[in-house]
C-alpha atoms as a PDB file:
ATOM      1  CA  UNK A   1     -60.115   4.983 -14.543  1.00  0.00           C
ATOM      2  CA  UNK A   2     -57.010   4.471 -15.663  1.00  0.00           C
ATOM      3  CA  UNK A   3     -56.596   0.278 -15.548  1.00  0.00           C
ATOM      4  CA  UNK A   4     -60.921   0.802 -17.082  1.00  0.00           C
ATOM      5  CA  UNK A   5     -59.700   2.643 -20.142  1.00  0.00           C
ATOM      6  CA  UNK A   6     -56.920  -0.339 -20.712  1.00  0.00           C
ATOM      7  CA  UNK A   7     -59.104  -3.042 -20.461  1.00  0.00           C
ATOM      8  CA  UNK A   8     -61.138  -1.169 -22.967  1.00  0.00           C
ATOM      9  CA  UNK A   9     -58.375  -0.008 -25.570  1.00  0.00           C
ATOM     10  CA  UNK A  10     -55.417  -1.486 -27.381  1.00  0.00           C
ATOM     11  CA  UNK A  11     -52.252  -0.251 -24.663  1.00  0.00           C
ATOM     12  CA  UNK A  12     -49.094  -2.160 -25.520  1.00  0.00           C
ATOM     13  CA  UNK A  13     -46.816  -0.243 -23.021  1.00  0.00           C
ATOM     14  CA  UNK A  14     -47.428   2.345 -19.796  1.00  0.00           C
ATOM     15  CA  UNK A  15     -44.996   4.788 -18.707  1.00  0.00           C
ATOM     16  CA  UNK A  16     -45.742   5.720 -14.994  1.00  0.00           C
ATOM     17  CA  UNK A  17     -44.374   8.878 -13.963  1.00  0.00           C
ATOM     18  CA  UNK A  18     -45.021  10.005 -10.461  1.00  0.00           C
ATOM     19  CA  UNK A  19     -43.101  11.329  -7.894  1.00  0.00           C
ATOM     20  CA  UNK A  20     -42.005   9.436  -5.052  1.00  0.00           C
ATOM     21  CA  UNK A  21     -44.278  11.074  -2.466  1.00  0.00           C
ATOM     22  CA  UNK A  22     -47.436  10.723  -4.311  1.00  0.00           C
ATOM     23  CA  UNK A  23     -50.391   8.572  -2.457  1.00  0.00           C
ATOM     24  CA  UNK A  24     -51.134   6.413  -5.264  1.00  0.00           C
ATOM     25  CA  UNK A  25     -50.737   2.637  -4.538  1.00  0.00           C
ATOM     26  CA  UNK A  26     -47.812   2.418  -7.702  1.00  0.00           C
ATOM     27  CA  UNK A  27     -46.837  -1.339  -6.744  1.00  0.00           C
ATOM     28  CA  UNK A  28     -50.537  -2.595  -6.544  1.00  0.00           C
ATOM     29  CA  UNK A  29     -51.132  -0.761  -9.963  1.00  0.00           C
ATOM     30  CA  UNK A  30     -47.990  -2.447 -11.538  1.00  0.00           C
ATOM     31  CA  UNK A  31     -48.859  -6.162 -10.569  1.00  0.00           C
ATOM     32  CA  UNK A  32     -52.426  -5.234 -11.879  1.00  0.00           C
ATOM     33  CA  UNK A  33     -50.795  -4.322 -15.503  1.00  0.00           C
ATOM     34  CA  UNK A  34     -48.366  -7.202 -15.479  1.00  0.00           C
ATOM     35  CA  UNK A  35     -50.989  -9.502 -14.910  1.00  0.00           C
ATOM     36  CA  UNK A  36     -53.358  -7.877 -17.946  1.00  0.00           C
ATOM     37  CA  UNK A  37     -49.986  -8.304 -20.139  1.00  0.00           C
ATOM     38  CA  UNK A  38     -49.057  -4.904 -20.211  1.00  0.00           C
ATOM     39  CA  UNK A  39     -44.945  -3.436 -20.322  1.00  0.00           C
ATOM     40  CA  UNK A  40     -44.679  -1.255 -17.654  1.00  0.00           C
ATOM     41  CA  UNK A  41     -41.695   1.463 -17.665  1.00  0.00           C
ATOM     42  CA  UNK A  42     -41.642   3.243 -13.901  1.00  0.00           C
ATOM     43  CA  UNK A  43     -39.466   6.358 -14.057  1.00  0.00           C
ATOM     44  CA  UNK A  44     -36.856   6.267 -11.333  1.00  0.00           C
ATOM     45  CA  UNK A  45     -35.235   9.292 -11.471  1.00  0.00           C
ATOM     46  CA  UNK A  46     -36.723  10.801  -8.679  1.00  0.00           C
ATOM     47  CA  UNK A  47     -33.191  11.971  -7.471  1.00  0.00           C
ATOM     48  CA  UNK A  48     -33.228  14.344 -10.989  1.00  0.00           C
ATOM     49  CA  UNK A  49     -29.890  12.187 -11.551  1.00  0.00           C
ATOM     50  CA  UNK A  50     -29.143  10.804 -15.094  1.00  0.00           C
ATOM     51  CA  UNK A  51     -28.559   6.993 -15.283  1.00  0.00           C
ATOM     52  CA  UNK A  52     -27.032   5.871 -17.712  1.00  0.00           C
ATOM     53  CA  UNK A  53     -28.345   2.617 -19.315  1.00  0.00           C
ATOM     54  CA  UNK A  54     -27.386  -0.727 -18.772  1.00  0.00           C
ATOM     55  CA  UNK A  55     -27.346  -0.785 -15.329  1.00  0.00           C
ATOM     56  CA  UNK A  56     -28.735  -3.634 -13.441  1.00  0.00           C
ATOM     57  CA  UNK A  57     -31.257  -3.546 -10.377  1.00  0.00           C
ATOM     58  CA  UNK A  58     -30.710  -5.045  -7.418  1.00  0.00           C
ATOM     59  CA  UNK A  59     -32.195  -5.613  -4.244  1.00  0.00           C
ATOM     60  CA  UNK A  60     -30.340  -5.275  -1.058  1.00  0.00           C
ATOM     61  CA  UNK A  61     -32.612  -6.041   1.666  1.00  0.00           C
ATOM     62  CA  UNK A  62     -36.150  -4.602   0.984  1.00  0.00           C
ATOM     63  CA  UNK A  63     -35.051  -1.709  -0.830  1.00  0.00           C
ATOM     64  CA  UNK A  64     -34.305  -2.051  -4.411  1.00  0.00           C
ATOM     65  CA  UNK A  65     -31.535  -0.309  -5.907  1.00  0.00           C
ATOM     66  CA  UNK A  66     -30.014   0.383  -9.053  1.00  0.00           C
ATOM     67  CA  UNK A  67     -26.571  -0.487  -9.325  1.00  0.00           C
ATOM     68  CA  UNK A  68     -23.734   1.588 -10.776  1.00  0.00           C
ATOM     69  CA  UNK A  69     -20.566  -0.469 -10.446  1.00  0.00           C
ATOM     70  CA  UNK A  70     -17.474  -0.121 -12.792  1.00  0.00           C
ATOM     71  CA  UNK A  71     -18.092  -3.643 -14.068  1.00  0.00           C
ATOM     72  CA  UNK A  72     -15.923  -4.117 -17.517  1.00  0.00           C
ATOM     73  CA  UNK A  73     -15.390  -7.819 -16.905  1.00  0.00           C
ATOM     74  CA  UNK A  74     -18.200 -10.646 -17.169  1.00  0.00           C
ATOM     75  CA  UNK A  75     -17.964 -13.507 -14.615  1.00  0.00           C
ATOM     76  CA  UNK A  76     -16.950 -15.820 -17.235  1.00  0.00           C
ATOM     77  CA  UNK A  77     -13.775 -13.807 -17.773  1.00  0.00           C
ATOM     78  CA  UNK A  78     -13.127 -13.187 -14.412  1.00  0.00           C
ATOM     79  CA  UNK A  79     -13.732 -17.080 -13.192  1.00  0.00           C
ATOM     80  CA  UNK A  80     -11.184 -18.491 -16.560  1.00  0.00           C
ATOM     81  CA  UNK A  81      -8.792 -15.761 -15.616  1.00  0.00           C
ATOM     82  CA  UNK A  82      -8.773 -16.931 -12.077  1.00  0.00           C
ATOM     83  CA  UNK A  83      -8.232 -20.303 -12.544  1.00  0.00           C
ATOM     84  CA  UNK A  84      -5.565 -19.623 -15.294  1.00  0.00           C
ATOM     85  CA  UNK A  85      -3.454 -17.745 -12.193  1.00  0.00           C
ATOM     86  CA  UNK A  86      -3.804 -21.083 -10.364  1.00  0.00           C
ATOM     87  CA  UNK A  87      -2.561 -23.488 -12.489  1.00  0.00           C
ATOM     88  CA  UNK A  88      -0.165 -20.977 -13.432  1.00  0.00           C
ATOM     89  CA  UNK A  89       1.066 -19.852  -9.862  1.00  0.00           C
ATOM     90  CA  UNK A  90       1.314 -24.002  -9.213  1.00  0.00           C
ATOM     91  CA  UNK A  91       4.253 -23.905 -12.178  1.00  0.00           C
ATOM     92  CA  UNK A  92       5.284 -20.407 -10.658  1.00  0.00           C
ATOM     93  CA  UNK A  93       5.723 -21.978  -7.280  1.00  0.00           C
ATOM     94  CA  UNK A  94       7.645 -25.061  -8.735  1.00  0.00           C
ATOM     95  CA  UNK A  95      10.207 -23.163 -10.373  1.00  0.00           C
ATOM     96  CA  UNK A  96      10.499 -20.960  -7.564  1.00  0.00           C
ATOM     97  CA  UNK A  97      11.455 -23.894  -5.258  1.00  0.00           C
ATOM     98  CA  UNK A  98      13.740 -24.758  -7.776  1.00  0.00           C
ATOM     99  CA  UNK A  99      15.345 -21.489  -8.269  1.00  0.00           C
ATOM    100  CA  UNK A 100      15.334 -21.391  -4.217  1.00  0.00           C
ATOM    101  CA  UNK A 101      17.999 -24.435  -3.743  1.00  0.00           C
ATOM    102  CA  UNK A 102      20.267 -22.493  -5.995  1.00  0.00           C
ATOM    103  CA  UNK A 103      19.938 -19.037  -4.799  1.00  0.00           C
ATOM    104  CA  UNK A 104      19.365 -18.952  -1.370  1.00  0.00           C
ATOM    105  CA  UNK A 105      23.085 -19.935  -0.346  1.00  0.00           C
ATOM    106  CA  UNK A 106      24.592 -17.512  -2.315  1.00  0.00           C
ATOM    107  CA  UNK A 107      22.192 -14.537  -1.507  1.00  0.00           C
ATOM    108  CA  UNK A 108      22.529 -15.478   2.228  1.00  0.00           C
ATOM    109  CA  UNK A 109      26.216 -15.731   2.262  1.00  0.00           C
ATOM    110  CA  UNK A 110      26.637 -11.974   1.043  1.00  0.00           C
ATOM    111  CA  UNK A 111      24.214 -10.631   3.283  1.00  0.00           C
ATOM    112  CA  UNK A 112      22.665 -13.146   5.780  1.00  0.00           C
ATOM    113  CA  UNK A 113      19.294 -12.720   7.229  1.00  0.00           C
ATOM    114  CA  UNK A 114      16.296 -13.244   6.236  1.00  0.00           C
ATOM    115  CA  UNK A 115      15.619 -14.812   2.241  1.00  0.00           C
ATOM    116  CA  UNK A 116      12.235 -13.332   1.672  1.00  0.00           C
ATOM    117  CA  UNK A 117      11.295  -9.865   1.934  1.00  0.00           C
ATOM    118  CA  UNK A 118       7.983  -8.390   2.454  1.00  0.00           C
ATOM    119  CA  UNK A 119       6.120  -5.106   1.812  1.00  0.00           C
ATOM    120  CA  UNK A 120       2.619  -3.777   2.328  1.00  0.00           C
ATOM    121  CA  UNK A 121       1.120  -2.643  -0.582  1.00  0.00           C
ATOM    122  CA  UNK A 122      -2.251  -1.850  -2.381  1.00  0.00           C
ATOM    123  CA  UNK A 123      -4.643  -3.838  -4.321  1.00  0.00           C
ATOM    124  CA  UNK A 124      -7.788  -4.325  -5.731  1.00  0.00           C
ATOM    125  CA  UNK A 125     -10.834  -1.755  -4.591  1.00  0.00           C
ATOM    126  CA  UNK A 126      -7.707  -0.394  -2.220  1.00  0.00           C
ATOM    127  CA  UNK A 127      -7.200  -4.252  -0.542  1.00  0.00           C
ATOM    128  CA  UNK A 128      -4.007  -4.239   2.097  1.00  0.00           C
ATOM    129  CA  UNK A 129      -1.579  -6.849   1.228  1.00  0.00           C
ATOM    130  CA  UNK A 130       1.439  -8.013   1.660  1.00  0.00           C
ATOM    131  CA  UNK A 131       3.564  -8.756  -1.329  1.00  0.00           C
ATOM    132  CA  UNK A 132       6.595 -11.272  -0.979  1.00  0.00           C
ATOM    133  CA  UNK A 133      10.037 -10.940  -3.222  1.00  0.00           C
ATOM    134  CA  UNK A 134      14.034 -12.321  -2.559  1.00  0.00           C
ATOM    135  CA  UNK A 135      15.609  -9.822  -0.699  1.00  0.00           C
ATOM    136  CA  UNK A 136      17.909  -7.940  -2.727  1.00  0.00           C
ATOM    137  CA  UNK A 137      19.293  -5.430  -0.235  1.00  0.00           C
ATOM    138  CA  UNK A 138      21.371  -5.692   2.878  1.00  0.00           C
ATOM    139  CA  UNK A 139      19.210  -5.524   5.791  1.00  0.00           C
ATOM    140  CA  UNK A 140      20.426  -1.903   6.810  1.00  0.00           C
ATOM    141  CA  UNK A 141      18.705  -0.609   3.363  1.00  0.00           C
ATOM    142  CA  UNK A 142      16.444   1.531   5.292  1.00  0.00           C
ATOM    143  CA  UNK A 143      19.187   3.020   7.455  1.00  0.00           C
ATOM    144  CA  UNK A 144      20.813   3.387   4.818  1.00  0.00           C
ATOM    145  CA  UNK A 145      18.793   5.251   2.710  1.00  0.00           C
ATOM    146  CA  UNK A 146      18.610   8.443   5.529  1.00  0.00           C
ATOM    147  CA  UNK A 147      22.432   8.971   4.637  1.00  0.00           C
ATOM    148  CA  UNK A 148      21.203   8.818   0.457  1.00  0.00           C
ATOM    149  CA  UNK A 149      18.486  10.843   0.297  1.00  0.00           C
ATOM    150  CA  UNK A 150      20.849  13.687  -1.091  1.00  0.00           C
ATOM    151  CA  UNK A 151      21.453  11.715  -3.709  1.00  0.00           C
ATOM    152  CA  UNK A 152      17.749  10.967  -4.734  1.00  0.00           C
ATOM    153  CA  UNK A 153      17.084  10.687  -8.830  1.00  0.00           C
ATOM    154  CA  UNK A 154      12.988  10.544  -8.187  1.00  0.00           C
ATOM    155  CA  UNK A 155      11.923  14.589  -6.989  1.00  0.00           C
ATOM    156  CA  UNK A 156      11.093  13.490  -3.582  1.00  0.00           C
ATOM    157  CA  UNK A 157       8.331  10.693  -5.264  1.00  0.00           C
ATOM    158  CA  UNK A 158      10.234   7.472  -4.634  1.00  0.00           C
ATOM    159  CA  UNK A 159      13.778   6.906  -3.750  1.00  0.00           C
ATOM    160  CA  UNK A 160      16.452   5.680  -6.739  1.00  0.00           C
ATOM    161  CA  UNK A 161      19.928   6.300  -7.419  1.00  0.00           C
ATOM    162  CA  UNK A 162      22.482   5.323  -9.769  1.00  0.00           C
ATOM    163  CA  UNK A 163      24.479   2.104  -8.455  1.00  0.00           C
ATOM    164  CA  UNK A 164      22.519   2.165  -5.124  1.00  0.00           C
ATOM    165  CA  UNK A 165      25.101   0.593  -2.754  1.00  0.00           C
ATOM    166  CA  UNK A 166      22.519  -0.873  -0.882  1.00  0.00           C
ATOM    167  CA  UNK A 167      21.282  -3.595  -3.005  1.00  0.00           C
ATOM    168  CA  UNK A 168      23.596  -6.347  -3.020  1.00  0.00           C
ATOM    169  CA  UNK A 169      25.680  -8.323  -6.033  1.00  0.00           C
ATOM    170  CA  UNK A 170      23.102 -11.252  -5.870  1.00  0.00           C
ATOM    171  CA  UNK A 171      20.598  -8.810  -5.602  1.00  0.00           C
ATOM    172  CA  UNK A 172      21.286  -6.786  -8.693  1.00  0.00           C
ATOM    173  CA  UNK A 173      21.419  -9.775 -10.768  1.00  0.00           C
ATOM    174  CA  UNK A 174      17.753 -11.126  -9.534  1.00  0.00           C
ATOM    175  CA  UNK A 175      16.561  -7.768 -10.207  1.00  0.00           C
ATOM    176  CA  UNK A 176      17.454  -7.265 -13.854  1.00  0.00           C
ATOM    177  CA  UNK A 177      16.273 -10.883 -14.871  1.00  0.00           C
ATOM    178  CA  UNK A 178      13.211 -10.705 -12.405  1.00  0.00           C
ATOM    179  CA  UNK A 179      14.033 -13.384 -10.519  1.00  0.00           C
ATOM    180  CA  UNK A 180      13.183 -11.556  -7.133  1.00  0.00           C
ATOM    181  CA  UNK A 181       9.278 -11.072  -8.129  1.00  0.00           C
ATOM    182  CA  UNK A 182       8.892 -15.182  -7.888  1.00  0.00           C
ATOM    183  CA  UNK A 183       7.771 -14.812  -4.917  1.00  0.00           C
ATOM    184  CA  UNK A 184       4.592 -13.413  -5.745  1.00  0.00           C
ATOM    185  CA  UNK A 185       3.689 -16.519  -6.975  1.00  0.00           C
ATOM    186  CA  UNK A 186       2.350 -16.900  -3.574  1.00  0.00           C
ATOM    187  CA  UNK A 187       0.535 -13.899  -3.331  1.00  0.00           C
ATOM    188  CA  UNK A 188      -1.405 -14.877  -6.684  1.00  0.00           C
ATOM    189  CA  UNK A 189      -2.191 -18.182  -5.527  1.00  0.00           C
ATOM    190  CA  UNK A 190      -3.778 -16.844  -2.036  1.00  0.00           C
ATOM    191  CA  UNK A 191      -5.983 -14.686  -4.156  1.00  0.00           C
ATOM    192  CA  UNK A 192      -4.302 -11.366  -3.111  1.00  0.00           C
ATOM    193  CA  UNK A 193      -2.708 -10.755  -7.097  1.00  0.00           C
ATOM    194  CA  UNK A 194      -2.944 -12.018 -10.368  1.00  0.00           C
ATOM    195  CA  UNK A 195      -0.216 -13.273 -12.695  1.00  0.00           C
ATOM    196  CA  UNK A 196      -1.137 -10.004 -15.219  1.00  0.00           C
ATOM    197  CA  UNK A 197      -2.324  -6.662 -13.976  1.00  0.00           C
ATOM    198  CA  UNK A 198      -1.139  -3.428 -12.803  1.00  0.00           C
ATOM    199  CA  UNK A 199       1.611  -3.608 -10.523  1.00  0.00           C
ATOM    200  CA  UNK A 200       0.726  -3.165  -6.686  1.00  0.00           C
ATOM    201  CA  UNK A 201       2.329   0.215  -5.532  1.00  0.00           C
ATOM    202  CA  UNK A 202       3.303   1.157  -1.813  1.00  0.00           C
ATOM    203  CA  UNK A 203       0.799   2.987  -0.061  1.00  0.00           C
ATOM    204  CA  UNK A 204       2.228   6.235   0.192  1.00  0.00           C
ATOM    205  CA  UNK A 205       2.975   6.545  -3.816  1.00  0.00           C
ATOM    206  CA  UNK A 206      -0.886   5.228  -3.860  1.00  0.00           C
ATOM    207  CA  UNK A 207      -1.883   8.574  -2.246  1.00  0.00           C
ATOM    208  CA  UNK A 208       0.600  11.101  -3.431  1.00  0.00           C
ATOM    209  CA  UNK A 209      -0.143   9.668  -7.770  1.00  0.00           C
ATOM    210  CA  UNK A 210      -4.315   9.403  -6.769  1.00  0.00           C
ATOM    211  CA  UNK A 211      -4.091  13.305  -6.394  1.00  0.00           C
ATOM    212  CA  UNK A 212      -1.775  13.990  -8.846  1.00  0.00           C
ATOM    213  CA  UNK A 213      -2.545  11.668 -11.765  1.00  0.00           C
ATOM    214  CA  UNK A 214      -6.262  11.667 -13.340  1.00  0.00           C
ATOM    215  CA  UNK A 215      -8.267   8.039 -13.703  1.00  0.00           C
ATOM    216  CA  UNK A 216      -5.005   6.360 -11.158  1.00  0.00           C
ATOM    217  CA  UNK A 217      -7.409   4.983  -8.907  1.00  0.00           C
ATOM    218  CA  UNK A 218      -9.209   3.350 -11.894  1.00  0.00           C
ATOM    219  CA  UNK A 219      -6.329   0.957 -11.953  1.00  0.00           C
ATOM    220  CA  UNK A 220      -7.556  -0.622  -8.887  1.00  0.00           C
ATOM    221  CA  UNK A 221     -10.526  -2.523 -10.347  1.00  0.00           C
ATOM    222  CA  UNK A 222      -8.444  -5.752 -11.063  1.00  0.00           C
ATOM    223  CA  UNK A 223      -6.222  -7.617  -9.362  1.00  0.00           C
ATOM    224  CA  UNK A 224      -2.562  -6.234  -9.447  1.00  0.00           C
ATOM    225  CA  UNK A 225      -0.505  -8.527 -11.223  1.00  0.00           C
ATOM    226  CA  UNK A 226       3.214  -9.618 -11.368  1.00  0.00           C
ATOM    227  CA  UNK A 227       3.564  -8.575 -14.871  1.00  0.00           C
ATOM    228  CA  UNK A 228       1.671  -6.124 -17.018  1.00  0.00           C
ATOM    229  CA  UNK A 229       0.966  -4.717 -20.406  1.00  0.00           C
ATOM    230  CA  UNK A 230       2.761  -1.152 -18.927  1.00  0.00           C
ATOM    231  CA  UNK A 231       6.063  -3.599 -17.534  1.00  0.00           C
ATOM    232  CA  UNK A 232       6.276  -5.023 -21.313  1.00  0.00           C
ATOM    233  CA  UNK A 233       6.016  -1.813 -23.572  1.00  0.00           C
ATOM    234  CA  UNK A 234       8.927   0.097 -21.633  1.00  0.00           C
ATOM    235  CA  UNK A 235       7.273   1.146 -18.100  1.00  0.00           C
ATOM    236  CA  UNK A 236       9.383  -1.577 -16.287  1.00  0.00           C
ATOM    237  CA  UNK A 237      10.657  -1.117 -12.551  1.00  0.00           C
ATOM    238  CA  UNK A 238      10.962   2.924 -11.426  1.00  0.00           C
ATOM    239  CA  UNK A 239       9.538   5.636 -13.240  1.00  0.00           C
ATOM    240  CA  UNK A 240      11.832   8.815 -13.047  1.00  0.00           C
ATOM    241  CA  UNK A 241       8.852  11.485 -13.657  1.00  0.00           C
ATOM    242  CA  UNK A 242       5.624  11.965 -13.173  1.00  0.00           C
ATOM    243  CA  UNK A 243       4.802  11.912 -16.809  1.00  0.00           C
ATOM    244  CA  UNK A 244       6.502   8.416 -16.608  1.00  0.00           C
ATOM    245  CA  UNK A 245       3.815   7.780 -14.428  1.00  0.00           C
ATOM    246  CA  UNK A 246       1.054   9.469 -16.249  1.00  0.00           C
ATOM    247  CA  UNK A 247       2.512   7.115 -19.087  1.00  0.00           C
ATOM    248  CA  UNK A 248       2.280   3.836 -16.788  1.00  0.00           C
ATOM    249  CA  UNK A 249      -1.557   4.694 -16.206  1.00  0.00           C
ATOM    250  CA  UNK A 250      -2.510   4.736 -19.217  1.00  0.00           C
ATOM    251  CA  UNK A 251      -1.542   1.529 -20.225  1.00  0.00           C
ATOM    252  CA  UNK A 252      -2.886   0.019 -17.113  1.00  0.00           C
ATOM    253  CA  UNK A 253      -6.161   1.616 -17.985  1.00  0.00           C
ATOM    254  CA  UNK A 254      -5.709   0.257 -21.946  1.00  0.00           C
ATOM    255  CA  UNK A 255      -5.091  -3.082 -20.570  1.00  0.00           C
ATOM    256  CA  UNK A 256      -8.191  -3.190 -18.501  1.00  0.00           C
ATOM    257  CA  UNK A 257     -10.497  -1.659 -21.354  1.00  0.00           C
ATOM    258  CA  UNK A 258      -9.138  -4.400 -23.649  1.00  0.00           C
ATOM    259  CA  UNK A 259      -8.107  -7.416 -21.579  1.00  0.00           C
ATOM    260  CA  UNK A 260      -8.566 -10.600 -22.931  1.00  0.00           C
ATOM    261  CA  UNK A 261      -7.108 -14.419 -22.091  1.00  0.00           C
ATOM    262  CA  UNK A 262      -5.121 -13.784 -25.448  1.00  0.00           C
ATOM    263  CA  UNK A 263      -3.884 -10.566 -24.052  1.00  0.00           C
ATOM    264  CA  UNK A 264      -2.461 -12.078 -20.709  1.00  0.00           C
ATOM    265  CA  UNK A 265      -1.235 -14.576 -22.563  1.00  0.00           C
ATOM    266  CA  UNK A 266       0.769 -13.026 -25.169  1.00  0.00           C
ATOM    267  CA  UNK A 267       2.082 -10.393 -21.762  1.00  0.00           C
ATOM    268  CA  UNK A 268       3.129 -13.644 -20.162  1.00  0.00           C
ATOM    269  CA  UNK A 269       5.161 -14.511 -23.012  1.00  0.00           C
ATOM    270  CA  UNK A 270       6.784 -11.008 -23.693  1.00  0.00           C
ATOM    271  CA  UNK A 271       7.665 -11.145 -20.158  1.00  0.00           C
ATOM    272  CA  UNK A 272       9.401 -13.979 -20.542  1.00  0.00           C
ATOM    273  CA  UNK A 273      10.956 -13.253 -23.642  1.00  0.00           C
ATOM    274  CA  UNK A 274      12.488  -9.738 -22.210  1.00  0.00           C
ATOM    275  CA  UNK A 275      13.719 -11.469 -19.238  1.00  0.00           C
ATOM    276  CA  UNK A 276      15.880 -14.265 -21.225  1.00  0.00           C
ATOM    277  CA  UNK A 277      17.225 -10.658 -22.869  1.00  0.00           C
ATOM    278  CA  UNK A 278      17.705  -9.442 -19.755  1.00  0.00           C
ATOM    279  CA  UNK A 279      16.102  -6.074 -21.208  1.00  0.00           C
ATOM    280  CA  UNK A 280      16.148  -3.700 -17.896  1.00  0.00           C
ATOM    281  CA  UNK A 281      13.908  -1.228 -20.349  1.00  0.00           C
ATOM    282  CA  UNK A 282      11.628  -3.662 -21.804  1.00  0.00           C
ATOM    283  CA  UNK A 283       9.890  -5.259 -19.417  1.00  0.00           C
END
């Protein structure tokens, strides 16, 4: 007598709380309430699972669901700060065509082969890309590097050394002003990175920091960029420890919690700014 007694009475609001294998006819008893202008509030926690609030329902198929994704961006923000890596990876691409007619000849006359080198790494939600640079080894590096290990500065994490003879004279100079990440002007106009954002790491640091470093993974929910609030505030290039690391993370995680088009902005700019200083420890 339930939809009697409201027809009858003043009922603003009706909490329905039944569980999911009762016999009742709950949608037919909902449309009747909406139509007679009544709130209805249907308790879904039949899984005896707390849900936080403001999480949106969804429908996938016949089933509806509601949704728990990690969003921290709106659209809005994500569309502006896509189309401000276009226009800027259009400007990125034209000064690295520029930079190419001047460098190419002299990187390919130390070490000839090939100008560009790529390297798989790992992106947003865990994404498989490649990301392009100018080579800046010989192209025995890897060889190379068997006969080095000894000498390895990083505890077995990644592989760095003091003067590494395998990176050439060209190479060391495009490294310390940046000039070998142009490339990835490419890889932000295809979609694959953005021109701010966590830097992409190689897939087996991915695996070996996700079990040792708390919240890494949540660095994955944006687009890895070529620059990044951790590269600007002294986390640039190799990290030497684990708290290093640690360190890197949680600036990647501040940046996501507070980004803004100001924010990538004003990166952009320190970026820039370090690399005219050539600053090996400040960007």
């Amino acid at each position: 007598d339930m939809l009697e007694y409201i027809r009858r009475h003043v009922v603003d609001e009706v909490f329905v709380h039944l569980s999911s294998q009762t016999n009742l006819p709950i949608n037919k008893i909902i449309k009747e309430l909406e139509v007679m202008g009544v709130t209805v509030d249907l308790n879904i926690n039949v899984f005896e699972m707390e849900i936080p609030v403001q999480r949106e329902i969804e429908r996938i198929g016949n089933y509806y669901t509601v949704s728990f994704s990690p969003k921290i961006h709106s659209f809005k923000q994500i569309f502006f700060k896509r189309v401000m890596d276009i226009v800027g990876a259009i400007v990125g691409l034209l000064i690295t065509g520029i930079v190419t007619v001047f460098l190419a000849p002299a990187l390919l006359i130390e070490s000839p082969g090939p100008l560009f080198f790529s390297q798989v790494r790992v992106g947003k939600n865990g994404r498989r890309f490649k990301i392009y640079k100018f080579r800046s080894m010989y192209m025995d590096a890897e060889e190379r590097k068997k006969e080095l290990m000894a000498r390895n500065e990083m505890n077995g994490l990644m592989f760095k050394m003091q003067d590494d003879p395998r990176i050439t004279k060209v190479g060391k100079f495009i490294r310390k002003t940046s000039i070998d990440e142009l490339p990835q002007f490419i890889n932000v106009l295809r979609g694959d990175m953005s021109i701010v954002g966590p830097r992409p790491h190689m897939l087996q640091h991915t695996e070996q920091y996700s079990k040792l470093i708390n919240k890494y993974m949540v660095r994955h929910l944006i687009k890895p960029g070529i620059t990044g609030w951790a590269q600007v505030t002294g986390y640039r290039g190799e990290t030497h420890s684990l708290s290093q690391m640690e360190g890197r993370v949680r600036r990647d995680i501040w940046y996501l919690e507070n980004w803004s088009l100001l924010l990538d902005i004003r990166i952009i700019f320190m970026t820039v700014w370090n690399a005219l200083r050539q600053d090996e420890n400040a960007y």
